[in-house]
PDB file of N, CA and C in Angstrom:
ATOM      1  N   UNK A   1     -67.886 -41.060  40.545  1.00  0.00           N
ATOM      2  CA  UNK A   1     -66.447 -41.176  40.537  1.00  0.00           C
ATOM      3  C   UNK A   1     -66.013 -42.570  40.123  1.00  0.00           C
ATOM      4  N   UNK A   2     -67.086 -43.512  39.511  1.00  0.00           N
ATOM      5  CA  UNK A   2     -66.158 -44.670  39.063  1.00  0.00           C
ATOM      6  C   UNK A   2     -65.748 -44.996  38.242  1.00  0.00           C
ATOM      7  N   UNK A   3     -64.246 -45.647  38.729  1.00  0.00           N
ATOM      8  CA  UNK A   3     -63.477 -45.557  37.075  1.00  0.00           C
ATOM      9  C   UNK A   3     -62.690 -44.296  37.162  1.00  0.00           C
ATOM     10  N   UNK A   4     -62.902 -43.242  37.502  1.00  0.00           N
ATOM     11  CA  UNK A   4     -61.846 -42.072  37.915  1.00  0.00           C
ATOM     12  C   UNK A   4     -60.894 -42.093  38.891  1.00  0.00           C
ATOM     13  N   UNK A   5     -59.888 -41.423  39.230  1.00  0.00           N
ATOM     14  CA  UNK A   5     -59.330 -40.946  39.674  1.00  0.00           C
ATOM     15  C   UNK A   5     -59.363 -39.361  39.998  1.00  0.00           C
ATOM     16  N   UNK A   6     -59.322 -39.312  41.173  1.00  0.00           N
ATOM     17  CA  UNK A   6     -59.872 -37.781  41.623  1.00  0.00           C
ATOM     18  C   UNK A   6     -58.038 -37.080  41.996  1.00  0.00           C
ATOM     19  N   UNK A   7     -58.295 -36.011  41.537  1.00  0.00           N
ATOM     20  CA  UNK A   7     -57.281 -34.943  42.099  1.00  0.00           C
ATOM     21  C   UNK A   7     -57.104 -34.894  43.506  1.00  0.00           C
ATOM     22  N   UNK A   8     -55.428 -34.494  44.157  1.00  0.00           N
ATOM     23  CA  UNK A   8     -55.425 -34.576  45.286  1.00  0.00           C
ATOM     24  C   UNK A   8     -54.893 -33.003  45.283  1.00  0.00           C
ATOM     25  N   UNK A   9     -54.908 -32.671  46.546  1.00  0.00           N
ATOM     26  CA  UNK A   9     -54.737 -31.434  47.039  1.00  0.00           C
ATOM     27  C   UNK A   9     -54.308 -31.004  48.324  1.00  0.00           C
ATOM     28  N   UNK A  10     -53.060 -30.374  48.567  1.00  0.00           N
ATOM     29  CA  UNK A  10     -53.069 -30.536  49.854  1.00  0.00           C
ATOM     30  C   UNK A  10     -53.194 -29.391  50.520  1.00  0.00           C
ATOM     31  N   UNK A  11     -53.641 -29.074  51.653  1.00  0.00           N
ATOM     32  CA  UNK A  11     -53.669 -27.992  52.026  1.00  0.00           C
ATOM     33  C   UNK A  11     -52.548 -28.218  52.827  1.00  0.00           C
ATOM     34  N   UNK A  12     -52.263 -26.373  53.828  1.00  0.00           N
ATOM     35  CA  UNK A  12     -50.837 -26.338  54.354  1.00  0.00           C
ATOM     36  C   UNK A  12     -50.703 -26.905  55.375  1.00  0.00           C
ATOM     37  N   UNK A  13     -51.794 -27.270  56.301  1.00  0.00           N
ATOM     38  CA  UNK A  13     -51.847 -27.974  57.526  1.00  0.00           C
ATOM     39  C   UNK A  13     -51.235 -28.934  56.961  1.00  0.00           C
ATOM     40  N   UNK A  14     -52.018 -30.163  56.059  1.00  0.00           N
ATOM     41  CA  UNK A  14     -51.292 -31.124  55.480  1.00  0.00           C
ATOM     42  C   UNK A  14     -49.687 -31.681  55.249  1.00  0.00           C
ATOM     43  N   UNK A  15     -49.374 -30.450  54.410  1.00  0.00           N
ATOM     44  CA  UNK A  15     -48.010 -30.521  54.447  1.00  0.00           C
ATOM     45  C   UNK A  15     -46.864 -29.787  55.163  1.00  0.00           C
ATOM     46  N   UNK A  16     -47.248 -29.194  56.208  1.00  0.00           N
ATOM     47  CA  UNK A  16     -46.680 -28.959  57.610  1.00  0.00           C
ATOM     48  C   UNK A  16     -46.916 -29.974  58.346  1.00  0.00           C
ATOM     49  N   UNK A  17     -47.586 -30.658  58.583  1.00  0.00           N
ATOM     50  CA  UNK A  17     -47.463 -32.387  59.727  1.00  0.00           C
ATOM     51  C   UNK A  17     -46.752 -33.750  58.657  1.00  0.00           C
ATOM     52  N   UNK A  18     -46.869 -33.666  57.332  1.00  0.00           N
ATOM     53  CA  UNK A  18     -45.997 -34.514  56.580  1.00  0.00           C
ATOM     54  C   UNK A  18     -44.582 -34.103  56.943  1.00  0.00           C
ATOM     55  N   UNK A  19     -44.413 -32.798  57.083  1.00  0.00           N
ATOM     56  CA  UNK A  19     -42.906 -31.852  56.970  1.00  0.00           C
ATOM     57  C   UNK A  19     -42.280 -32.324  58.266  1.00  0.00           C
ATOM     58  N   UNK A  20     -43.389 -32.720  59.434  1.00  0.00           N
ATOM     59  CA  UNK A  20     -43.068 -32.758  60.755  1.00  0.00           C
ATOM     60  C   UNK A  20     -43.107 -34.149  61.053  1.00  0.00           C
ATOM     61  N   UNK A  21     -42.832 -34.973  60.506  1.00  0.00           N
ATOM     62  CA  UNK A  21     -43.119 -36.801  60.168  1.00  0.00           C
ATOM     63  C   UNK A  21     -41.357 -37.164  60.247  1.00  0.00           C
ATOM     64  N   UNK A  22     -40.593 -36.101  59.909  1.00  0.00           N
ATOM     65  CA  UNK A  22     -38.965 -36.307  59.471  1.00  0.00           C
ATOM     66  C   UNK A  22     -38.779 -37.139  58.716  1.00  0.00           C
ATOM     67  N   UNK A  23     -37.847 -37.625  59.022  1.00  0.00           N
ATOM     68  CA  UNK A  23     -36.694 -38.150  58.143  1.00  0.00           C
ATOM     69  C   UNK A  23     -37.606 -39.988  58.534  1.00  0.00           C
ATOM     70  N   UNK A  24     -38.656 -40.232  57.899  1.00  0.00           N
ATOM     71  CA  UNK A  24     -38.889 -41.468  58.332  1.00  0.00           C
ATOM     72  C   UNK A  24     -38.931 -42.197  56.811  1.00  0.00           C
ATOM     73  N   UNK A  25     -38.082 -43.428  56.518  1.00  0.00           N
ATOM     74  CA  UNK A  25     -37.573 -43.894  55.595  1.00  0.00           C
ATOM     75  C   UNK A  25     -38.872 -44.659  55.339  1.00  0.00           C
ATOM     76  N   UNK A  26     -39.156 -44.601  54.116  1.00  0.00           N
ATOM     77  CA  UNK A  26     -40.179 -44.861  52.907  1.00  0.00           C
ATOM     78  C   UNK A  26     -41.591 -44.700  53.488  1.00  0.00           C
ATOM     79  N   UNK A  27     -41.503 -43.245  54.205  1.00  0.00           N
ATOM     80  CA  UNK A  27     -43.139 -42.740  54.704  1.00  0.00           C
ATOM     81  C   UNK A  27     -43.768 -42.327  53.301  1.00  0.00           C
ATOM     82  N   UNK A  28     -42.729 -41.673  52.051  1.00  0.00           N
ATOM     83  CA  UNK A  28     -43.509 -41.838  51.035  1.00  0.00           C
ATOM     84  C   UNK A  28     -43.888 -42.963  50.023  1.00  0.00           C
ATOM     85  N   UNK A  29     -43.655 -43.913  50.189  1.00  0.00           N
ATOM     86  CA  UNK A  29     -44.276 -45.094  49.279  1.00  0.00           C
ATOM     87  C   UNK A  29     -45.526 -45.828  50.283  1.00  0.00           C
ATOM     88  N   UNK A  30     -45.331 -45.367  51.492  1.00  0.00           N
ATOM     89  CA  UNK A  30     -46.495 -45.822  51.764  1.00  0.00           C
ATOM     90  C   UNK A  30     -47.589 -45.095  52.198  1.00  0.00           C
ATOM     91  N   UNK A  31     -47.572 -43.617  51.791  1.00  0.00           N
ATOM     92  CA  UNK A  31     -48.150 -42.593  51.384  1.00  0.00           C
ATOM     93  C   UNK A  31     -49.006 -42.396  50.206  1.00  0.00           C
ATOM     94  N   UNK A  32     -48.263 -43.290  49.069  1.00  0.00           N
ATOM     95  CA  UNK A  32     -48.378 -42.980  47.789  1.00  0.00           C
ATOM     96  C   UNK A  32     -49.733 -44.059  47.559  1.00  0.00           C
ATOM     97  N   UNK A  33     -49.207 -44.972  48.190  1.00  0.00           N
ATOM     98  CA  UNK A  33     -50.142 -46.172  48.234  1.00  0.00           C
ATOM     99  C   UNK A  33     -51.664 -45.932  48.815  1.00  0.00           C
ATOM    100  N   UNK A  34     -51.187 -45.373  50.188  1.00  0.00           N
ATOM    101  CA  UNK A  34     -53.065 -44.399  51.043  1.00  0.00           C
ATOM    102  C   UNK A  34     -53.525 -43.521  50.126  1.00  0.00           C
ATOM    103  N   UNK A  35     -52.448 -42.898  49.596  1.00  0.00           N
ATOM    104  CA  UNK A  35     -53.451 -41.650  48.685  1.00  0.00           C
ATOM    105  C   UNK A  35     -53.759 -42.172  47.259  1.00  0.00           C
ATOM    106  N   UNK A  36     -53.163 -43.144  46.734  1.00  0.00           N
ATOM    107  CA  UNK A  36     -54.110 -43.546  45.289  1.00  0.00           C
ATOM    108  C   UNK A  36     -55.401 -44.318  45.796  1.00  0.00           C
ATOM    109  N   UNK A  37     -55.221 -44.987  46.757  1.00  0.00           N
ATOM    110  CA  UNK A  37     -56.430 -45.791  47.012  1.00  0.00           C
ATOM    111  C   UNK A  37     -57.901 -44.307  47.617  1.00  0.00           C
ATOM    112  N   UNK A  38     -57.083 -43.520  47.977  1.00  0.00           N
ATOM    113  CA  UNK A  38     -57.998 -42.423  48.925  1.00  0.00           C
ATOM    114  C   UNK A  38     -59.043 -41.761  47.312  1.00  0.00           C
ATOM    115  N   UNK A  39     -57.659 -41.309  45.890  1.00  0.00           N
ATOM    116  CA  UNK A  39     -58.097 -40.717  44.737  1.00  0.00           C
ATOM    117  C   UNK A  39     -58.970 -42.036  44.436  1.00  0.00           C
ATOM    118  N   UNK A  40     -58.828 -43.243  44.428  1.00  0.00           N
ATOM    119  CA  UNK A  40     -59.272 -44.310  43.419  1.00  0.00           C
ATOM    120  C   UNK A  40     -60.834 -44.641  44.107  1.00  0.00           C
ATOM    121  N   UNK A  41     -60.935 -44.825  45.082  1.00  0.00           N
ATOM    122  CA  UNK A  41     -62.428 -44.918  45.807  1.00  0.00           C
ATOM    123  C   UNK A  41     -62.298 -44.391  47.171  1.00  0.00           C
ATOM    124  N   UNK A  42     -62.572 -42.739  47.301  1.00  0.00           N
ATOM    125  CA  UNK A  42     -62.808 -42.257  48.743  1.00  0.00           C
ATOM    126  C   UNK A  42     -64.035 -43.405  49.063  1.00  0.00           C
ATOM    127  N   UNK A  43     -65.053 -43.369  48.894  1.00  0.00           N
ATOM    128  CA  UNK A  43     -65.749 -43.569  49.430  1.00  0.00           C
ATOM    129  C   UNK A  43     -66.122 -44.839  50.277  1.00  0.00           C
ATOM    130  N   UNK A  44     -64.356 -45.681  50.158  1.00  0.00           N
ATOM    131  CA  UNK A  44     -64.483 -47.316  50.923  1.00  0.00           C
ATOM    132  C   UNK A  44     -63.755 -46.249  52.346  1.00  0.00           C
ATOM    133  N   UNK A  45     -63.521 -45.189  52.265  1.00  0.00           N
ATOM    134  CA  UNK A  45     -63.197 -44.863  53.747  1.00  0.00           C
ATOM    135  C   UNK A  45     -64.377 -44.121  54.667  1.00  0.00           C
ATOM    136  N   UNK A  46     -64.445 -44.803  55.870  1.00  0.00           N
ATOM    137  CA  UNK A  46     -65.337 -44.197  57.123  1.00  0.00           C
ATOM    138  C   UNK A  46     -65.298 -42.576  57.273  1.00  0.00           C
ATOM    139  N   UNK A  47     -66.605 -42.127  57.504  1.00  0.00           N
ATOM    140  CA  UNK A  47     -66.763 -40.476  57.864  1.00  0.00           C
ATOM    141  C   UNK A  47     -65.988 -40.399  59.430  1.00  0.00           C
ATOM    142  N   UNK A  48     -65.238 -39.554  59.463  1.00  0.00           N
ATOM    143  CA  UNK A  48     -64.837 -38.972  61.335  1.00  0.00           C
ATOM    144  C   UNK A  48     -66.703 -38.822  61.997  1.00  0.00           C
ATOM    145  N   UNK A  49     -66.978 -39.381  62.739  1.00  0.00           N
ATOM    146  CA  UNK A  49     -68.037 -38.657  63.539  1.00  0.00           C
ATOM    147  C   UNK A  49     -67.844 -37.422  63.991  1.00  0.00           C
ATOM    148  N   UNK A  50     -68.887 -36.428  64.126  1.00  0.00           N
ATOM    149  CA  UNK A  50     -69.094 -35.326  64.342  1.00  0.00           C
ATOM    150  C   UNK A  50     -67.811 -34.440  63.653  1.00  0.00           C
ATOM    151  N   UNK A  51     -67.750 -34.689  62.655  1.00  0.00           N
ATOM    152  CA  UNK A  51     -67.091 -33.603  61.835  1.00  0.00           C
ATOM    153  C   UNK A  51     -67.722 -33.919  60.297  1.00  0.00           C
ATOM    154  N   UNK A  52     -68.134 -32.792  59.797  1.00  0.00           N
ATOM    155  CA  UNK A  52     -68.681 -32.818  58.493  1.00  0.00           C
ATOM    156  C   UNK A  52     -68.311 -32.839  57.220  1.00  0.00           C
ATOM    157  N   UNK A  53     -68.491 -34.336  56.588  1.00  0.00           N
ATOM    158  CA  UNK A  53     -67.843 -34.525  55.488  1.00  0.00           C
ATOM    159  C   UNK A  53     -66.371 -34.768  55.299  1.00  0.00           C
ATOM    160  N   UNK A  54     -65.426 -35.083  56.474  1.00  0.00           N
ATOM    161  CA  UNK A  54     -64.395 -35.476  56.782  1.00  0.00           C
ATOM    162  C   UNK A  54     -64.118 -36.813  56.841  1.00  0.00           C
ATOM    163  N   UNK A  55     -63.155 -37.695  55.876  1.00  0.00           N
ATOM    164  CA  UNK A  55     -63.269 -38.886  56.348  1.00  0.00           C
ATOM    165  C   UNK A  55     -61.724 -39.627  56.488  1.00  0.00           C
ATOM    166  N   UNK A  56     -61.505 -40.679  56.988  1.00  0.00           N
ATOM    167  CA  UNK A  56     -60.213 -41.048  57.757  1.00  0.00           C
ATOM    168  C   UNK A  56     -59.622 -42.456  56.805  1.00  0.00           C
ATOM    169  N   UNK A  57     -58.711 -42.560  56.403  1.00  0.00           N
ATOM    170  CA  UNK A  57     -57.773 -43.229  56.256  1.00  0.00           C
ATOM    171  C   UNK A  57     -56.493 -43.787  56.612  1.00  0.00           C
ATOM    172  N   UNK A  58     -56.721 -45.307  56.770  1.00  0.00           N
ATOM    173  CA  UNK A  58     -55.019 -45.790  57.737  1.00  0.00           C
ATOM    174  C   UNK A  58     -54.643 -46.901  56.743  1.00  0.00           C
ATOM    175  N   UNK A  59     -53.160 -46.995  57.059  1.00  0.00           N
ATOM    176  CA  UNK A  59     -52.431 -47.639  56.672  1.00  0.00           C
ATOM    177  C   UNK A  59     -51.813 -48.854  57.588  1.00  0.00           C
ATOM    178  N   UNK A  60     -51.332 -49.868  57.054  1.00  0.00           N
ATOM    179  CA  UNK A  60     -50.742 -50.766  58.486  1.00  0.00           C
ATOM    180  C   UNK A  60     -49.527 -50.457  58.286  1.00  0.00           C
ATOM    181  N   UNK A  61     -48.794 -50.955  59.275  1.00  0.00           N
ATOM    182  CA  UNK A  61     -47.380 -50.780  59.895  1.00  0.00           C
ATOM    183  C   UNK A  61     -46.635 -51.896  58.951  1.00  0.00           C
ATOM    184  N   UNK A  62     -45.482 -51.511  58.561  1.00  0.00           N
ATOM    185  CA  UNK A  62     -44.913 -53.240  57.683  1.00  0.00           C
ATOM    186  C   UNK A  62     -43.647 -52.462  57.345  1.00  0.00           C
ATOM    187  N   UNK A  63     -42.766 -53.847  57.592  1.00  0.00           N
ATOM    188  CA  UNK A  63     -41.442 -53.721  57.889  1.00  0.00           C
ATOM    189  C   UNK A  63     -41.102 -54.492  56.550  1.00  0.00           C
ATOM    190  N   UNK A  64     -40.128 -53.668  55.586  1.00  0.00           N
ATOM    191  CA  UNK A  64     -39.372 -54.453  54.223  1.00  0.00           C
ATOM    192  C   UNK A  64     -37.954 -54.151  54.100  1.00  0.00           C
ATOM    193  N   UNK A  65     -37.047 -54.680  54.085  1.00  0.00           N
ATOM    194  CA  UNK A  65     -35.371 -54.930  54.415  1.00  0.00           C
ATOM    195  C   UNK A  65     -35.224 -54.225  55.173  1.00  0.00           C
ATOM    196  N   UNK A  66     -35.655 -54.675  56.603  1.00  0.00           N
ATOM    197  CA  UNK A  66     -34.897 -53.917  57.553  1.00  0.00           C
ATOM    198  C   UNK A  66     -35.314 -52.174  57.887  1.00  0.00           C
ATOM    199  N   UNK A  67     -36.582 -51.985  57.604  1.00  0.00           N
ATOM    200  CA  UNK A  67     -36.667 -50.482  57.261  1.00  0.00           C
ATOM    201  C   UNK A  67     -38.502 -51.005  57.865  1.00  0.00           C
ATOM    202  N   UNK A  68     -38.747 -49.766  59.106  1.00  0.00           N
ATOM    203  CA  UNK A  68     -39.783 -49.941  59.632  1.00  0.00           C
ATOM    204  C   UNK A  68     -40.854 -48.615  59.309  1.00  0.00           C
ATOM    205  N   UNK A  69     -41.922 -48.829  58.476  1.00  0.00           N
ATOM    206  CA  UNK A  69     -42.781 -47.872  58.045  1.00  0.00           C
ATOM    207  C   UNK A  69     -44.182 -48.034  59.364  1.00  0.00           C
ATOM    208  N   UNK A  70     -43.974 -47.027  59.977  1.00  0.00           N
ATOM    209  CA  UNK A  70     -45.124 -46.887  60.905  1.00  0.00           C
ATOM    210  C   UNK A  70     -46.646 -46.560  60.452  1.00  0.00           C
ATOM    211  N   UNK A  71     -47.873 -46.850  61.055  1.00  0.00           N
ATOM    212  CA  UNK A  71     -48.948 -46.695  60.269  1.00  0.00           C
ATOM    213  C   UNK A  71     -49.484 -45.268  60.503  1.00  0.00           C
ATOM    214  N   UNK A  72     -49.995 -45.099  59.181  1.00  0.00           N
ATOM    215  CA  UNK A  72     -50.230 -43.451  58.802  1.00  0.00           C
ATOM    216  C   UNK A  72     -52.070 -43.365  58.905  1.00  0.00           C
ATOM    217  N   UNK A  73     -52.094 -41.811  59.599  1.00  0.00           N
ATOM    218  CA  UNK A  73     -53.551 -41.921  59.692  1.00  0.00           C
ATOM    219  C   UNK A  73     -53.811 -40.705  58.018  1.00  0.00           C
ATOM    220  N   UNK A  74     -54.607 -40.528  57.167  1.00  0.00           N
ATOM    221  CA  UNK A  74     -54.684 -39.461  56.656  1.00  0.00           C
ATOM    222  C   UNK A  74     -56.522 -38.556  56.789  1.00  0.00           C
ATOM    223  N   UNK A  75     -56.502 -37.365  57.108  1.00  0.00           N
ATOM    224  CA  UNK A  75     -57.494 -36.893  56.612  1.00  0.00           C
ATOM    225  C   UNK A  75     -58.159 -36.240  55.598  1.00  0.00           C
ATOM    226  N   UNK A  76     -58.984 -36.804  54.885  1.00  0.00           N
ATOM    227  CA  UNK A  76     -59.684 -35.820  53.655  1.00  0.00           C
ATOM    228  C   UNK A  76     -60.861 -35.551  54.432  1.00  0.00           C
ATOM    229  N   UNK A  77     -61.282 -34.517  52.601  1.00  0.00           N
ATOM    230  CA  UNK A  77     -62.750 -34.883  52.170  1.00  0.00           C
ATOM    231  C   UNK A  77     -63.078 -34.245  50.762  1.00  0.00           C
ATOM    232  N   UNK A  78     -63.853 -35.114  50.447  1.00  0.00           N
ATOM    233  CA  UNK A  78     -64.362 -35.050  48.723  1.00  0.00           C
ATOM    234  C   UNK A  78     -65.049 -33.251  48.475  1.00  0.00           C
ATOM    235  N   UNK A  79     -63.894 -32.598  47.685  1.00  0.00           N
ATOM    236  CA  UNK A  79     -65.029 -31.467  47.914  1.00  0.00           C
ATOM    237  C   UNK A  79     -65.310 -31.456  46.413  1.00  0.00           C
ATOM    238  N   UNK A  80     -65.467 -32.374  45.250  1.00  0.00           N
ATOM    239  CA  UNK A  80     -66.936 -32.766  44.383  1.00  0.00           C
ATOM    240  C   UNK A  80     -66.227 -34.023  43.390  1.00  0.00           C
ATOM    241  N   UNK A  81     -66.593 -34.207  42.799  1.00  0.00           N
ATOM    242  CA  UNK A  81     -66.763 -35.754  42.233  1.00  0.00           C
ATOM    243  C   UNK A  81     -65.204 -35.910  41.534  1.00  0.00           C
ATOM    244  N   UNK A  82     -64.443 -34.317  41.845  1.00  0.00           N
ATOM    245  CA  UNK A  82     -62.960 -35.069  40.748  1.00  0.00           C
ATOM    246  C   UNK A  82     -62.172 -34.200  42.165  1.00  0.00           C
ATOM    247  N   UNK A  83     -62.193 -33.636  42.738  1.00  0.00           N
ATOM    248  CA  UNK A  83     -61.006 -33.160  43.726  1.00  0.00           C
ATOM    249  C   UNK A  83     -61.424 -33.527  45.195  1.00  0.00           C
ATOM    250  N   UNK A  84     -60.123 -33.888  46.085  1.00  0.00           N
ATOM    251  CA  UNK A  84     -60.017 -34.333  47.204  1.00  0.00           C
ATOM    252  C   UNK A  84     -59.008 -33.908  47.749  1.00  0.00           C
ATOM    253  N   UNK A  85     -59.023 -33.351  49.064  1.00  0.00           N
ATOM    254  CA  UNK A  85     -57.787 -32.173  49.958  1.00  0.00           C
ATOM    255  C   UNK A  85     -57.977 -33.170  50.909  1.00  0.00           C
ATOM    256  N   UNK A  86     -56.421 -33.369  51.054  1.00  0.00           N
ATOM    257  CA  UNK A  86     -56.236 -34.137  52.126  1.00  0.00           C
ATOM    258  C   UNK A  86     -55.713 -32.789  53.270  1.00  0.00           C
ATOM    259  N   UNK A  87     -56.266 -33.147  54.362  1.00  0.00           N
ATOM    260  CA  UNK A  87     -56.540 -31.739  55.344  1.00  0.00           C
ATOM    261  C   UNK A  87     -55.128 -32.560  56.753  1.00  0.00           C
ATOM    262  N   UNK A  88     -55.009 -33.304  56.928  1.00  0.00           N
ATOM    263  CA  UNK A  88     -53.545 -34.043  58.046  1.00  0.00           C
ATOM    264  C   UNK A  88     -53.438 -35.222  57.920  1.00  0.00           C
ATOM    265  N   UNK A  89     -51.885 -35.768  58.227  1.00  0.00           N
ATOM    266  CA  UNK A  89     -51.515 -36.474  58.930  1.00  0.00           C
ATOM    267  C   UNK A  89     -50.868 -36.759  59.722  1.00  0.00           C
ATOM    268  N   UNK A  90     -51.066 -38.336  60.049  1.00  0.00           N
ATOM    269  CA  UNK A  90     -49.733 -38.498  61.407  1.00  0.00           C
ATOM    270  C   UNK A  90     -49.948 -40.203  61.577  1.00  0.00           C
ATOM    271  N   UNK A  91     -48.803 -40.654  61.979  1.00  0.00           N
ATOM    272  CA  UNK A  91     -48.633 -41.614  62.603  1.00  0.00           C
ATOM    273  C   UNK A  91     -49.452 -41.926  63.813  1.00  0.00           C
ATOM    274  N   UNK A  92     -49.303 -43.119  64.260  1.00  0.00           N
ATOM    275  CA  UNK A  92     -50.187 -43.537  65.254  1.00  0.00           C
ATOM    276  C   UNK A  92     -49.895 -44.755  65.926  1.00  0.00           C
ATOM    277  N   UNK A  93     -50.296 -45.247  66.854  1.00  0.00           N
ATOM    278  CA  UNK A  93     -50.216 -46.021  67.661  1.00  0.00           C
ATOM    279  C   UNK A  93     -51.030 -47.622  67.105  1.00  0.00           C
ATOM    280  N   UNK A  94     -50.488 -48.331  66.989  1.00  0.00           N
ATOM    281  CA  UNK A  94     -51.508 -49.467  66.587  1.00  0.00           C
ATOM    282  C   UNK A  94     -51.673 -50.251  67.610  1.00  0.00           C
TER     283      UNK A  94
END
């Protein structure tokens, strides 16, 4: 995968807990940002223990004019060298 960019994919879990995130102001730009880095090199992100082939991605928390973006957890996993399903997310506690 280097030098590529891999396809993203979401399944419905996925975008039923994005759907359930609301109305949180610029959760997508800093969405956009976890998931090119997730397409651009999965593989700088940690495996979940005891789940197979699942691996975890976070974002930090950062505040720009006044507008507070909370940190996002996301889950994939590579299912082959050009597509990647991101399977949930959610916010979190830092």
């Amino acid at each position: 995968m280097d030098g590529n960019i891999c396809d993203l994919r979401h399944n419905a879990s996925f975008d039923e807990q994005l759907e359930n995130l609301g109305n949180i102001k610029d959760v997508d730009a800093a969405l956009n940002i976890l998931t090119y880095a997730i397409a651009r090199n999965a593989k700088q992100f940690p495996f979940v223990p005891g789940f197979d082939k699942i691996q975890l991605a976070k974002s930090e928390p950062y505040e720009r004019g006044g507008i507070s973006v909370p940190p996002l957890r996301v889950w994939f996993r590579q299912l082959n060298d050009d597509l990647i399903e991101l399977l949930g997310i959610e916010t979190y506690e830092k």
